[in-house]
C-alpha atoms as a PDB file:
ATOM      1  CA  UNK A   1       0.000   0.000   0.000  1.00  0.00           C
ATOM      2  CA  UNK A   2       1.315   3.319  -0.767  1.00  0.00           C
ATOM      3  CA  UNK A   3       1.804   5.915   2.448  1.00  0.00           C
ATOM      4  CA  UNK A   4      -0.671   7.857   3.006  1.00  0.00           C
ATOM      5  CA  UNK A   5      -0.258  11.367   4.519  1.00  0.00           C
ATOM      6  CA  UNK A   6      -3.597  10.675   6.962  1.00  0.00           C
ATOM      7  CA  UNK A   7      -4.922   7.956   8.412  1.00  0.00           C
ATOM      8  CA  UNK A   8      -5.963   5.864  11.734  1.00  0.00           C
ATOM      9  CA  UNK A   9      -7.700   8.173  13.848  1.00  0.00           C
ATOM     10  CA  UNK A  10      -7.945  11.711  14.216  1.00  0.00           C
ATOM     11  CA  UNK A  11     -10.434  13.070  16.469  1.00  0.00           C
ATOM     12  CA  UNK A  12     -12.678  15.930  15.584  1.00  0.00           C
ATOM     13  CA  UNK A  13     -12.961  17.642  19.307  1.00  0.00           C
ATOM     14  CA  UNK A  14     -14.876  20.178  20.982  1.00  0.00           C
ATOM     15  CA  UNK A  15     -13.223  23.374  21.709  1.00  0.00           C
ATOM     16  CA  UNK A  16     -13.033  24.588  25.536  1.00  0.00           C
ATOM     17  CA  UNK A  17     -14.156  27.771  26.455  1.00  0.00           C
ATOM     18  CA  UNK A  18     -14.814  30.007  29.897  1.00  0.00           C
ATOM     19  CA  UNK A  19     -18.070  31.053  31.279  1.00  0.00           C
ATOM     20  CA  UNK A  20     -17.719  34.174  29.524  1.00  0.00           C
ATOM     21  CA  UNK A  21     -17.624  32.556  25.985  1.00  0.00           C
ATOM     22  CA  UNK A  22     -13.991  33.130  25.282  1.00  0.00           C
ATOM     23  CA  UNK A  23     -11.553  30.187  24.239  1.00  0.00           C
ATOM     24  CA  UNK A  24      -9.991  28.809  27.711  1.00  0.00           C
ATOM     25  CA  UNK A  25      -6.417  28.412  25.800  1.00  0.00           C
ATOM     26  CA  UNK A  26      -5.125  26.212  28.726  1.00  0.00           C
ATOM     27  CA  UNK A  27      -7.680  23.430  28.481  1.00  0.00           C
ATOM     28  CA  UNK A  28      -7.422  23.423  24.646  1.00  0.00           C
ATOM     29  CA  UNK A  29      -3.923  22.632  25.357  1.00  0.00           C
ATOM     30  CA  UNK A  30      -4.973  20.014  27.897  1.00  0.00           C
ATOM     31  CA  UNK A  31      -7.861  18.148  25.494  1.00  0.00           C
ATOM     32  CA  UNK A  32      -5.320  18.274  22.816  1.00  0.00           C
ATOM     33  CA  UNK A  33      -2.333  16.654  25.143  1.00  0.00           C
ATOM     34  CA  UNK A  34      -4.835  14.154  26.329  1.00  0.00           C
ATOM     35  CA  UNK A  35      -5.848  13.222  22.685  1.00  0.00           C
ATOM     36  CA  UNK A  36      -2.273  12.591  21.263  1.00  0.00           C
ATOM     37  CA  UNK A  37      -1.332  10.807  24.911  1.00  0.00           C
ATOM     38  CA  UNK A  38      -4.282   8.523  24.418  1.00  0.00           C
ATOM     39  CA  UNK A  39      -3.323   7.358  21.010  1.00  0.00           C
ATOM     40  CA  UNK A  40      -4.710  10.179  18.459  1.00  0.00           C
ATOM     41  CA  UNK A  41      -3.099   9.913  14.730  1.00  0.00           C
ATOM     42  CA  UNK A  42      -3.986  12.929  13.946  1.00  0.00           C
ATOM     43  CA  UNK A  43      -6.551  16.275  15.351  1.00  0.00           C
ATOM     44  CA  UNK A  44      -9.470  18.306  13.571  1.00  0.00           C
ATOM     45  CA  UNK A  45      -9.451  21.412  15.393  1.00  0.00           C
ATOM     46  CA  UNK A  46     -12.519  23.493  14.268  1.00  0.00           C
ATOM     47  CA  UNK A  47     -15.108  21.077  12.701  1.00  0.00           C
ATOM     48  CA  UNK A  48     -18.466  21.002  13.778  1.00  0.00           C
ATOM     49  CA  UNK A  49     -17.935  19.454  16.533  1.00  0.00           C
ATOM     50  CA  UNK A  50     -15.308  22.651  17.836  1.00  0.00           C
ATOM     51  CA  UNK A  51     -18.574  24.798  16.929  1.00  0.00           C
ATOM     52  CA  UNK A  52     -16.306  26.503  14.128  1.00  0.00           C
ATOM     53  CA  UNK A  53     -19.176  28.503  12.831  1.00  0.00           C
ATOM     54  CA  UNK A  54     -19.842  29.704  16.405  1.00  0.00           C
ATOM     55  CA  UNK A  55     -16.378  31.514  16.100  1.00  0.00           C
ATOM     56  CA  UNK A  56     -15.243  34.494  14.652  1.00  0.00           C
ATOM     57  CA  UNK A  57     -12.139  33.839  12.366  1.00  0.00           C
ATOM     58  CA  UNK A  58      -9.296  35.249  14.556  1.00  0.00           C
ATOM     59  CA  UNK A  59     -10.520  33.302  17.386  1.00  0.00           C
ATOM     60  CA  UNK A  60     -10.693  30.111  15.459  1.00  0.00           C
ATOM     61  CA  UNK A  61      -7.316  31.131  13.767  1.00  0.00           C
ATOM     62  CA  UNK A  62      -5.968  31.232  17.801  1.00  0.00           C
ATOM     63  CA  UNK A  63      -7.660  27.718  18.571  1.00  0.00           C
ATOM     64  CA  UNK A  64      -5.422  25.954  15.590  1.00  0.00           C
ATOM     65  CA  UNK A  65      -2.465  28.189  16.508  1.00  0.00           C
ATOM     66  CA  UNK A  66      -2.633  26.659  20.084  1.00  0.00           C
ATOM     67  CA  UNK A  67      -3.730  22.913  18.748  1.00  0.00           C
ATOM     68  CA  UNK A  68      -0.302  23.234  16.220  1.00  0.00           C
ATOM     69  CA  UNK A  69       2.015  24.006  19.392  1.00  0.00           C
ATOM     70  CA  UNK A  70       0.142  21.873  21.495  1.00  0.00           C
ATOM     71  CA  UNK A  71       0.571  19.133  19.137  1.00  0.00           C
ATOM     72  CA  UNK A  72       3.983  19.932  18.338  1.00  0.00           C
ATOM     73  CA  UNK A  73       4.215  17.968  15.457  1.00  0.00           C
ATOM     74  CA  UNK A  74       3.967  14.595  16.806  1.00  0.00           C
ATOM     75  CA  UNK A  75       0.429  14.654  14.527  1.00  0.00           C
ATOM     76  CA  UNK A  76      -0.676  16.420  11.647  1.00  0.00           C
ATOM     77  CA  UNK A  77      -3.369  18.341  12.370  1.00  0.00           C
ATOM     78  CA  UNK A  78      -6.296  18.777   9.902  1.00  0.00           C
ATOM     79  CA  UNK A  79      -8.185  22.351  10.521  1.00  0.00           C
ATOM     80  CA  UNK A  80     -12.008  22.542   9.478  1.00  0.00           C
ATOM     81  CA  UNK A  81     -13.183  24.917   6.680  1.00  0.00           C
ATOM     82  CA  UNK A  82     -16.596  24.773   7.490  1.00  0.00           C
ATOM     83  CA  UNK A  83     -17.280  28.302   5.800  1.00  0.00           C
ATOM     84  CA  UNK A  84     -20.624  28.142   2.742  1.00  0.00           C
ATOM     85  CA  UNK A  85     -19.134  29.761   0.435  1.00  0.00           C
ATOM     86  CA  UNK A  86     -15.623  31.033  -1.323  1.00  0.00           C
ATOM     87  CA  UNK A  87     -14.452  33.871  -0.114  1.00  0.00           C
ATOM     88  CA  UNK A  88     -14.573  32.427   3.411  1.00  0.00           C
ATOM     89  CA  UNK A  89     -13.475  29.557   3.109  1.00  0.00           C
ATOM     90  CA  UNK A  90     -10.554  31.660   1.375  1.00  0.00           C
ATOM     91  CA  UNK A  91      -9.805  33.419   4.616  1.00  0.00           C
ATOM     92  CA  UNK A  92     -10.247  30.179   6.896  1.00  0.00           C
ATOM     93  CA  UNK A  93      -8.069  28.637   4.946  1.00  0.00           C
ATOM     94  CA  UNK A  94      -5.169  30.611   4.336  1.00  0.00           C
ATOM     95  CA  UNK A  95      -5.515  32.260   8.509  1.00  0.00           C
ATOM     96  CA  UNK A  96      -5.282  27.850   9.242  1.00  0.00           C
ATOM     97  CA  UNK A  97      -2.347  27.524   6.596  1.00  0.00           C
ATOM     98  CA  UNK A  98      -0.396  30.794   8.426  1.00  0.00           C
ATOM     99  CA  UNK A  99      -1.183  29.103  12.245  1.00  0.00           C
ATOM    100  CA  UNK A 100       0.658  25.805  11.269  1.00  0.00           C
ATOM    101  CA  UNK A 101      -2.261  23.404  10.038  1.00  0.00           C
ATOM    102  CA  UNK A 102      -0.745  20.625   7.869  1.00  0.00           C
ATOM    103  CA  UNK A 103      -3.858  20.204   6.455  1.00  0.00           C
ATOM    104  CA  UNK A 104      -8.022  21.311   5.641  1.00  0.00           C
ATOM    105  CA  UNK A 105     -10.715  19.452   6.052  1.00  0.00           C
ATOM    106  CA  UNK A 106     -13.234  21.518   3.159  1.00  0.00           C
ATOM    107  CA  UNK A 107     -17.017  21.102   2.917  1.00  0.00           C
ATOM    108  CA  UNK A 108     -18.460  21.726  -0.354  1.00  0.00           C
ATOM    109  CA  UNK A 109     -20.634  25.203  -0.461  1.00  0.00           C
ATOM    110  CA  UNK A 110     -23.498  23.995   0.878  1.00  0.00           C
ATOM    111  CA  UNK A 111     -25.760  27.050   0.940  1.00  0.00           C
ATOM    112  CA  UNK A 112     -25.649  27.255  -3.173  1.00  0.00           C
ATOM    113  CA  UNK A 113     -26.411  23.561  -3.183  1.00  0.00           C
ATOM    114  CA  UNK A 114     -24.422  23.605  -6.648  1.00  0.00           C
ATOM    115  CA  UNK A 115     -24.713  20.378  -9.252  1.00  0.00           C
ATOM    116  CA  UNK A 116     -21.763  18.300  -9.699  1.00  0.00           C
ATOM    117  CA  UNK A 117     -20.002  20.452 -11.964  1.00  0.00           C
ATOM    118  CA  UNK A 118     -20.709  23.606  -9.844  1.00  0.00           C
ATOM    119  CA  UNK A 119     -18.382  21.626  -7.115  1.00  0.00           C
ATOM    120  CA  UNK A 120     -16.296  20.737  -9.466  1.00  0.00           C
ATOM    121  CA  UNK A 121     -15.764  24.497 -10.040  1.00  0.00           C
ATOM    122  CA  UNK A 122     -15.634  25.566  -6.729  1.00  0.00           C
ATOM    123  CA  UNK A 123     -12.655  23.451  -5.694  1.00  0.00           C
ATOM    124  CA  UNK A 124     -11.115  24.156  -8.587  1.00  0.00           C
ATOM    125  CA  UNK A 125     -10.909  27.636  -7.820  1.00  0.00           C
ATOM    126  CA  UNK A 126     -10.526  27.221  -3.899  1.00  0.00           C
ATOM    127  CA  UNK A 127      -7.661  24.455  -3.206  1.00  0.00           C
ATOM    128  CA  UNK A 128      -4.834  26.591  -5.786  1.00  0.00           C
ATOM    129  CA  UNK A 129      -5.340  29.717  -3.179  1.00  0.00           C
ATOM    130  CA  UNK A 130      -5.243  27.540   0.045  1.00  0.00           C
ATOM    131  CA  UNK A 131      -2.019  25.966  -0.887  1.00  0.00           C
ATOM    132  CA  UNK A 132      -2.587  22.585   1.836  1.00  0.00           C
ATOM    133  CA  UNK A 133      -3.739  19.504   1.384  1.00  0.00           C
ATOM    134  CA  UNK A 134      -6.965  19.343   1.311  1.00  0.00           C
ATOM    135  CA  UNK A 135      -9.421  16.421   2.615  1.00  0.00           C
ATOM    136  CA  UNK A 136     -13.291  16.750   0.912  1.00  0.00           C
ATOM    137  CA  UNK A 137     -15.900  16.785   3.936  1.00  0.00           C
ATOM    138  CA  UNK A 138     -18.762  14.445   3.318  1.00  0.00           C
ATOM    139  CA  UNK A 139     -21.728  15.656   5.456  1.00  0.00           C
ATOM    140  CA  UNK A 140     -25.273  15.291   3.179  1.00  0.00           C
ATOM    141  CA  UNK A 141     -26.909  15.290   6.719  1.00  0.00           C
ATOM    142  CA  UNK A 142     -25.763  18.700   7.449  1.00  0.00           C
ATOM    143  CA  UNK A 143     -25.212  20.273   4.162  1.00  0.00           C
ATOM    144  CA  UNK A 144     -28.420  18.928   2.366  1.00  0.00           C
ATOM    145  CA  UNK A 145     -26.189  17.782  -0.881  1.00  0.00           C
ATOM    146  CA  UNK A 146     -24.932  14.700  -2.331  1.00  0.00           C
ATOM    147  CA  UNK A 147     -21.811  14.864  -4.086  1.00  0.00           C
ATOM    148  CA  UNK A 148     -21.045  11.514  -6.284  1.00  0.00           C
ATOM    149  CA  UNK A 149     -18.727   9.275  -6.132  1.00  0.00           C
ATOM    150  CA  UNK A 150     -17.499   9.754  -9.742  1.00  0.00           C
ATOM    151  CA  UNK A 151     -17.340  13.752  -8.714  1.00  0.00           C
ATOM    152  CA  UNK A 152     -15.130  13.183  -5.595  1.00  0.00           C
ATOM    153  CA  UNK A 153     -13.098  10.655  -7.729  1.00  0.00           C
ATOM    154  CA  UNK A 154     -12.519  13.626 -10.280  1.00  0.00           C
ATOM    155  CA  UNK A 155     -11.257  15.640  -7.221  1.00  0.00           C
ATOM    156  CA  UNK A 156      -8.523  13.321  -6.927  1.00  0.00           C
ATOM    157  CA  UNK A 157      -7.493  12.990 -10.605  1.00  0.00           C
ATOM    158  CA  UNK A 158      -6.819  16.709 -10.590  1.00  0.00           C
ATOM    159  CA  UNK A 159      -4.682  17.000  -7.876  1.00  0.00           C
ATOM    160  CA  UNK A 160      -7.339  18.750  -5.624  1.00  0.00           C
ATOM    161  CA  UNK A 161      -8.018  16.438  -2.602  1.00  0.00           C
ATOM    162  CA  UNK A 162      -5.888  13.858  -0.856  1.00  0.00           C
ATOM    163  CA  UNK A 163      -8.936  12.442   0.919  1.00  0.00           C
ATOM    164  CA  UNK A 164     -12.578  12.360   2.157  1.00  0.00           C
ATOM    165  CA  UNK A 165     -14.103  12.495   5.173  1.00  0.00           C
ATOM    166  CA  UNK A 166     -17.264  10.511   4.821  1.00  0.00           C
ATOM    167  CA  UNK A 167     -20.467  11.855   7.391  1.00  0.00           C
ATOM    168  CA  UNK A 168     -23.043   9.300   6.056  1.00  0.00           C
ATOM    169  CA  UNK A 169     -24.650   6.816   6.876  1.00  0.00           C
ATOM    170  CA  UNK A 170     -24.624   5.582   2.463  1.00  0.00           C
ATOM    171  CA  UNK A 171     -22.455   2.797   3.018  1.00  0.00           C
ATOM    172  CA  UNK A 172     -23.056   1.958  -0.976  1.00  0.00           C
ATOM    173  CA  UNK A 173     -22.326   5.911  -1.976  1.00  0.00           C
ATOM    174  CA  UNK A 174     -18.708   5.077   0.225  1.00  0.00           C
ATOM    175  CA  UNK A 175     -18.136   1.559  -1.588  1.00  0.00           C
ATOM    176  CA  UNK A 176     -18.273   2.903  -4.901  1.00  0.00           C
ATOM    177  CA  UNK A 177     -15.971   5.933  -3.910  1.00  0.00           C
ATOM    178  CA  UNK A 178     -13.895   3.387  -2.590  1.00  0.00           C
ATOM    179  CA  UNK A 179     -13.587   1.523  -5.719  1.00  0.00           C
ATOM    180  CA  UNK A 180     -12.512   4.935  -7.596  1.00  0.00           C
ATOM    181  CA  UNK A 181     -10.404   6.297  -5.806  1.00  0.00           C
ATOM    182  CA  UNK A 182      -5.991   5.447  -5.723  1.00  0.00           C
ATOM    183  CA  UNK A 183      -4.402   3.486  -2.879  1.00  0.00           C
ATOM    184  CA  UNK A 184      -3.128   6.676  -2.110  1.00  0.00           C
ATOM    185  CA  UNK A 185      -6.174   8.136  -1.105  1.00  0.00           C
ATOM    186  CA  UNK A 186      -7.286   9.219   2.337  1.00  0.00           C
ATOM    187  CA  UNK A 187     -10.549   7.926   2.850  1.00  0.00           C
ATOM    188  CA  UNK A 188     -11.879   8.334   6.378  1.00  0.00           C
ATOM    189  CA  UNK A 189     -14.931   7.313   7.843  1.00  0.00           C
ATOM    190  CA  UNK A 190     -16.540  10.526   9.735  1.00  0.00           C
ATOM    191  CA  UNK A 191     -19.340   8.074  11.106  1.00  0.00           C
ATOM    192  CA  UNK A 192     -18.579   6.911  14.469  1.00  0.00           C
ATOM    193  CA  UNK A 193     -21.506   4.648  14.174  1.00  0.00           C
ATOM    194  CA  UNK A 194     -20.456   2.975  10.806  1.00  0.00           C
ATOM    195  CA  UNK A 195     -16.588   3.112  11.499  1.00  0.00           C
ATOM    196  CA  UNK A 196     -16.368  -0.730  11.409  1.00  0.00           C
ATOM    197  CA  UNK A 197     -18.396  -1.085   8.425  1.00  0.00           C
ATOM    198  CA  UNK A 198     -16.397   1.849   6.441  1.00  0.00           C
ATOM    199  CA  UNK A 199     -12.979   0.154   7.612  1.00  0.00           C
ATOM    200  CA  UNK A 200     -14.210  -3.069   5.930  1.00  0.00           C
ATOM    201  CA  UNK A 201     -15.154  -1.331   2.488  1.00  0.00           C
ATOM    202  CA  UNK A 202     -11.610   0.805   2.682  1.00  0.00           C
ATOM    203  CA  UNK A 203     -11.445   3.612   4.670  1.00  0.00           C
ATOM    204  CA  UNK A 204      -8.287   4.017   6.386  1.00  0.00           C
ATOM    205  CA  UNK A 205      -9.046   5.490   9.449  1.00  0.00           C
ATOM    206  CA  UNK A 206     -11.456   7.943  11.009  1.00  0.00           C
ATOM    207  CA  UNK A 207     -12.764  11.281  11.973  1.00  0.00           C
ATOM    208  CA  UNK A 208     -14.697  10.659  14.872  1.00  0.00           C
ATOM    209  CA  UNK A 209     -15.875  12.420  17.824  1.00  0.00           C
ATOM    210  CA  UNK A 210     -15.960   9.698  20.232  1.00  0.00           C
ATOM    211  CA  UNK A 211     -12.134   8.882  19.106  1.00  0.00           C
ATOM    212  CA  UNK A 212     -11.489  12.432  21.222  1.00  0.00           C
ATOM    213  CA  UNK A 213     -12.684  10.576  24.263  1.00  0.00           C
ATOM    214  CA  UNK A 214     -11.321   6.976  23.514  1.00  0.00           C
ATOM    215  CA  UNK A 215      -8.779   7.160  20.460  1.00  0.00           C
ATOM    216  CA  UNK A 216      -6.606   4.509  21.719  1.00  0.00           C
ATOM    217  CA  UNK A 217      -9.574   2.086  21.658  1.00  0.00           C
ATOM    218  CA  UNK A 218     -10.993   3.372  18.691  1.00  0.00           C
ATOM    219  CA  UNK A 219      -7.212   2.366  16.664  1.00  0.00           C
ATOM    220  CA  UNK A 220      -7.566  -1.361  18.424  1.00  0.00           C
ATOM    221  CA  UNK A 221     -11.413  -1.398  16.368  1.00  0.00           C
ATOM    222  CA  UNK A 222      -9.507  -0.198  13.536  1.00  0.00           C
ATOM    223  CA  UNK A 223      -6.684  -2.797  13.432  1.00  0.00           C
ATOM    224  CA  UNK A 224      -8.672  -6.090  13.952  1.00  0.00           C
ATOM    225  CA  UNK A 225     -11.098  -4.844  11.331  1.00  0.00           C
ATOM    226  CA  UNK A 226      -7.611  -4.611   8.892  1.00  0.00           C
ATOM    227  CA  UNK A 227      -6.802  -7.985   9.998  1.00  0.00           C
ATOM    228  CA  UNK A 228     -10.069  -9.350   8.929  1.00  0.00           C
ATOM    229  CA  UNK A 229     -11.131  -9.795  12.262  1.00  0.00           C
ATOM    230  CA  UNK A 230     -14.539  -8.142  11.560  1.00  0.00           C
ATOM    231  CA  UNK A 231     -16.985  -9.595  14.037  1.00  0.00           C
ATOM    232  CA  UNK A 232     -14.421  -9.088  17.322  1.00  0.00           C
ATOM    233  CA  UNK A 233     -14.475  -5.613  15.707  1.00  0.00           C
ATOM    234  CA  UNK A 234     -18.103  -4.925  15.047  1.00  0.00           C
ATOM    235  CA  UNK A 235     -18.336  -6.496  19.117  1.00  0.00           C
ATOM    236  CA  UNK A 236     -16.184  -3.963  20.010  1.00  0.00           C
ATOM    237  CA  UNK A 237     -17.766  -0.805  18.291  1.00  0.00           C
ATOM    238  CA  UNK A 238     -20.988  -2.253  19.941  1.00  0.00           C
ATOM    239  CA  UNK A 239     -19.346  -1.619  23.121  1.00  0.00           C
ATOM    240  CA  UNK A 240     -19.623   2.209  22.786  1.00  0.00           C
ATOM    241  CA  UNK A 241     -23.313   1.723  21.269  1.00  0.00           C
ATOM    242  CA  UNK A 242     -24.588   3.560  24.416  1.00  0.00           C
ATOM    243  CA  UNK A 243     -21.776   6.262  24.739  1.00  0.00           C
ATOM    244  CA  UNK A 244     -22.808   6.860  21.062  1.00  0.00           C
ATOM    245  CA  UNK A 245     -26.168   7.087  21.529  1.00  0.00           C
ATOM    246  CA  UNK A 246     -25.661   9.692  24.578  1.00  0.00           C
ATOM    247  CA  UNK A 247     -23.500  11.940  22.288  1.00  0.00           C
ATOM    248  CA  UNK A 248     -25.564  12.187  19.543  1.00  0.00           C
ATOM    249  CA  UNK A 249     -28.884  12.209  21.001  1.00  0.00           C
ATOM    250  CA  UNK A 250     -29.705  15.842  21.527  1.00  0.00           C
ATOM    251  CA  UNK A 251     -27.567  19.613  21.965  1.00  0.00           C
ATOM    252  CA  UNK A 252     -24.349  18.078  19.889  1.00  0.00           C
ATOM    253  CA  UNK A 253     -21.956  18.681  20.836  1.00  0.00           C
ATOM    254  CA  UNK A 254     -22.874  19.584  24.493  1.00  0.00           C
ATOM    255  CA  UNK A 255     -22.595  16.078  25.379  1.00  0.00           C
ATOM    256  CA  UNK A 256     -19.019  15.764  24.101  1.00  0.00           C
ATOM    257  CA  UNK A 257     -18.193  18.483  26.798  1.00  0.00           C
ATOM    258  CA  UNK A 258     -20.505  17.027  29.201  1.00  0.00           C
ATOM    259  CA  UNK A 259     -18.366  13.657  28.648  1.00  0.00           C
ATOM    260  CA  UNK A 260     -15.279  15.510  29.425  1.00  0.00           C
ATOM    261  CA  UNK A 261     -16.242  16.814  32.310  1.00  0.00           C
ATOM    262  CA  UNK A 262     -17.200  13.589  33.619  1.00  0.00           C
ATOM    263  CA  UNK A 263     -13.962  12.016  32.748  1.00  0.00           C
ATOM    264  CA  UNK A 264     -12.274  14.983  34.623  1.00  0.00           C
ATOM    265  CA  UNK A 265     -11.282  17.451  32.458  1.00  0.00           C
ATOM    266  CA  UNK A 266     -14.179  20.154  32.054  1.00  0.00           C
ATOM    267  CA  UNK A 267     -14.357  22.111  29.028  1.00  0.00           C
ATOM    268  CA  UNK A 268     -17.087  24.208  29.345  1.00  0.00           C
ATOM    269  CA  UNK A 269     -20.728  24.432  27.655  1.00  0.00           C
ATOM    270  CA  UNK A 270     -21.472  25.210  24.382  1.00  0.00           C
ATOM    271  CA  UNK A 271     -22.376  28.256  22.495  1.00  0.00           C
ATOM    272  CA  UNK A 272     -25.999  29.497  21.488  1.00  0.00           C
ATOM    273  CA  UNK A 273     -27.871  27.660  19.643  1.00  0.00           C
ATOM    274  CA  UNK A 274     -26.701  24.912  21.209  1.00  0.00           C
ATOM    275  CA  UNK A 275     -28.566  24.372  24.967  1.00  0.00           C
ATOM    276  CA  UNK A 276     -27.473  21.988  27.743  1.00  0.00           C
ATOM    277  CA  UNK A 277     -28.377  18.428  28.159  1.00  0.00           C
ATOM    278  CA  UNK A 278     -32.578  17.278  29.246  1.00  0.00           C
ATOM    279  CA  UNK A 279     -32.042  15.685  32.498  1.00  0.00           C
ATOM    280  CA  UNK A 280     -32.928  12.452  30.849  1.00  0.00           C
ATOM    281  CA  UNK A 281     -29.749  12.643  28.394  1.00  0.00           C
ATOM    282  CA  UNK A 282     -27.512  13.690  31.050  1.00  0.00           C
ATOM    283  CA  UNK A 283     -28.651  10.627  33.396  1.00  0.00           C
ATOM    284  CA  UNK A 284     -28.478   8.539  29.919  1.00  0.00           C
ATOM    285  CA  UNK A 285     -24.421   9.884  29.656  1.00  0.00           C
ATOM    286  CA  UNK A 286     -23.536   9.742  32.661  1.00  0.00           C
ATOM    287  CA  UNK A 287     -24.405   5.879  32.893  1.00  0.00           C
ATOM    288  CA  UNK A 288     -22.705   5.210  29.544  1.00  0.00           C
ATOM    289  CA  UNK A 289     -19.711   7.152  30.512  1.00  0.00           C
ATOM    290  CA  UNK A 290     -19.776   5.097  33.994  1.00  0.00           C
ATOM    291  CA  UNK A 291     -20.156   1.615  32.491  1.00  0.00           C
ATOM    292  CA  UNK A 292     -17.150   1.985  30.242  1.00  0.00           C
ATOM    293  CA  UNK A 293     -15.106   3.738  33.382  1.00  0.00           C
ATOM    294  CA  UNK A 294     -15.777   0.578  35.699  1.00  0.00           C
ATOM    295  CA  UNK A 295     -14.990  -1.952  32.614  1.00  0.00           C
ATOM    296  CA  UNK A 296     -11.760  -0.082  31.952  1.00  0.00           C
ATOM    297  CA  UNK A 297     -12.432   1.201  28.564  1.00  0.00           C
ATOM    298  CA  UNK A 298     -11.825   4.885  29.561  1.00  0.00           C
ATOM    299  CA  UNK A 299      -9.796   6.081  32.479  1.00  0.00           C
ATOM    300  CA  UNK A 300     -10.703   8.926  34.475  1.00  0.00           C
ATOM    301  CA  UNK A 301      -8.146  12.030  34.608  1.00  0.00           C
END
């Protein structure tokens, strides 16, 4: 297999702020150290699950500035371009390139909804100015489009993306993209639910949210489902079924930093729109997050 410049897992991660709203520098340090400690191949620093759009661009251009010295090279890190259109995703970009990001994760520009062609010809004109590698974010759910395979294949063939980051639950949308694209290609499951399922049809690795709490566990999933070991895999992503559930249920990503908090490192609550847990999804993390604490899965800090 050829190297790849990203794979095994890279946590997207939620970004820790004070009661007043404003990035708490010293615990993004902290959630980043504890991430790379804990087994993390690589960080995505200002996805959607580090609220990116609920931050102005020089404090989101601070957050990867910390996460890069944090990191200190011992991973790449991967910052989010979550921006609808070009000319911010312009300034993202190039304010990530001058902080130290190694790479962009870009989603299309989901508020034009363009055709195939029309994303064709936004990356086209985008990735020259950013001048990173850039890995195509794969989030129908979120951005109401479906780009095809043959489109994100094209990507590729000009030079434009090293990889994908797939956020979908199309597990026949990801094995055709799989068959298209080169060995060299980056193709990461963003589906903490599927991860299993996406190893076995080629990605190679993940961009998970749950991998921020437990990426060390996540890579073991990861190598047995290489090895062909597929159902001690799939028993072992069933383990985290209810920590899953908890996460994703309601106020994402408020129960990230609720799960943090439990684990000992609080990271404070999120930013409006987003609301704190129901008391019934807080009782419903709490009891995941204490199961896998008294099996051993994940450590207290």
């Amino acid at each position: 297999m050829a190297e790849l410049m990203f794979r095994g897992l890279i946590p997207a991660f939620p970004t820790p702020v004070r009661d007043d709203g404003v990035i708490d520098e010293a615990k993004l340090a902290a959630i980043v150290d504890y991430q790379i400690v804990n087994g993390a191949s690589g960080l995505v620093p200002v996805g959607g699950t580090g609220e990116a759009n609920s931050f102005g661009l020089a404090t989101r251009r601070r957050i990867v500035e910390v996460t890069v010295a944090t990191a200190a090279r011992r991973v790449p890190v991967i910052a989010g371009v979550l921006d609808p259109g070009l000319g911010g995703a312009l300034e993202s970009g190039r304010a990530y390139r001058e902080a130290g990001a190694d790479g962009l994760m870009v989603i299309p520009p989901y508020y034009a909804r363009p055709d195939q062609e029309g994303t064709l010809r936004y990356f086209r004109a985008l990735v020259p100015e950013l001048k990173l590698p850039v890995v195509f974010y794969d989030n129908p759910y979120r951005t109401n489009m479906v780009t095809a395979p043959a489109t994100i294949a094209q990507l590729e063939r000009e030079g434009l993306i090293v990889g994908m980051k797939a956020s979908s639950t199309d597990l026949y949308h990801f094995a055709q993209l799989a068959q298209l694209v080169s060995e060299r290609f980056c193709l990461l499951s963003g589906q903490d639910t599927l991860f299993v399922e996406q190893v076995l049809l080629g990605a190679k690795g993940g961009v998970l949210t749950s991998a921020s709490l437990l990426p060390g566990y996540w890579g073991q999933v990861q190598q047995l489902a290489e090895q062909g070991r597929a159902k001690e895999a799939l028993a072992m992503q069933g383990r985290l079924h209810p920590l899953m559930d908890a996460l994703f249920a309601e106020q994402f990503p408020e129960a990230v930093r609720r799960a943090f908090a439990l684990i000992g490192l609080p990271i404070g609550t999120s930013l409006p729109p987003v609301g704190a847990l129901s008391a019934a999804a807080e009782a419903r993390l709490m009891a995941a997050v204490d199961e896998l604490v008294a099996n051993g899965t994940l450590g207290r800090i």
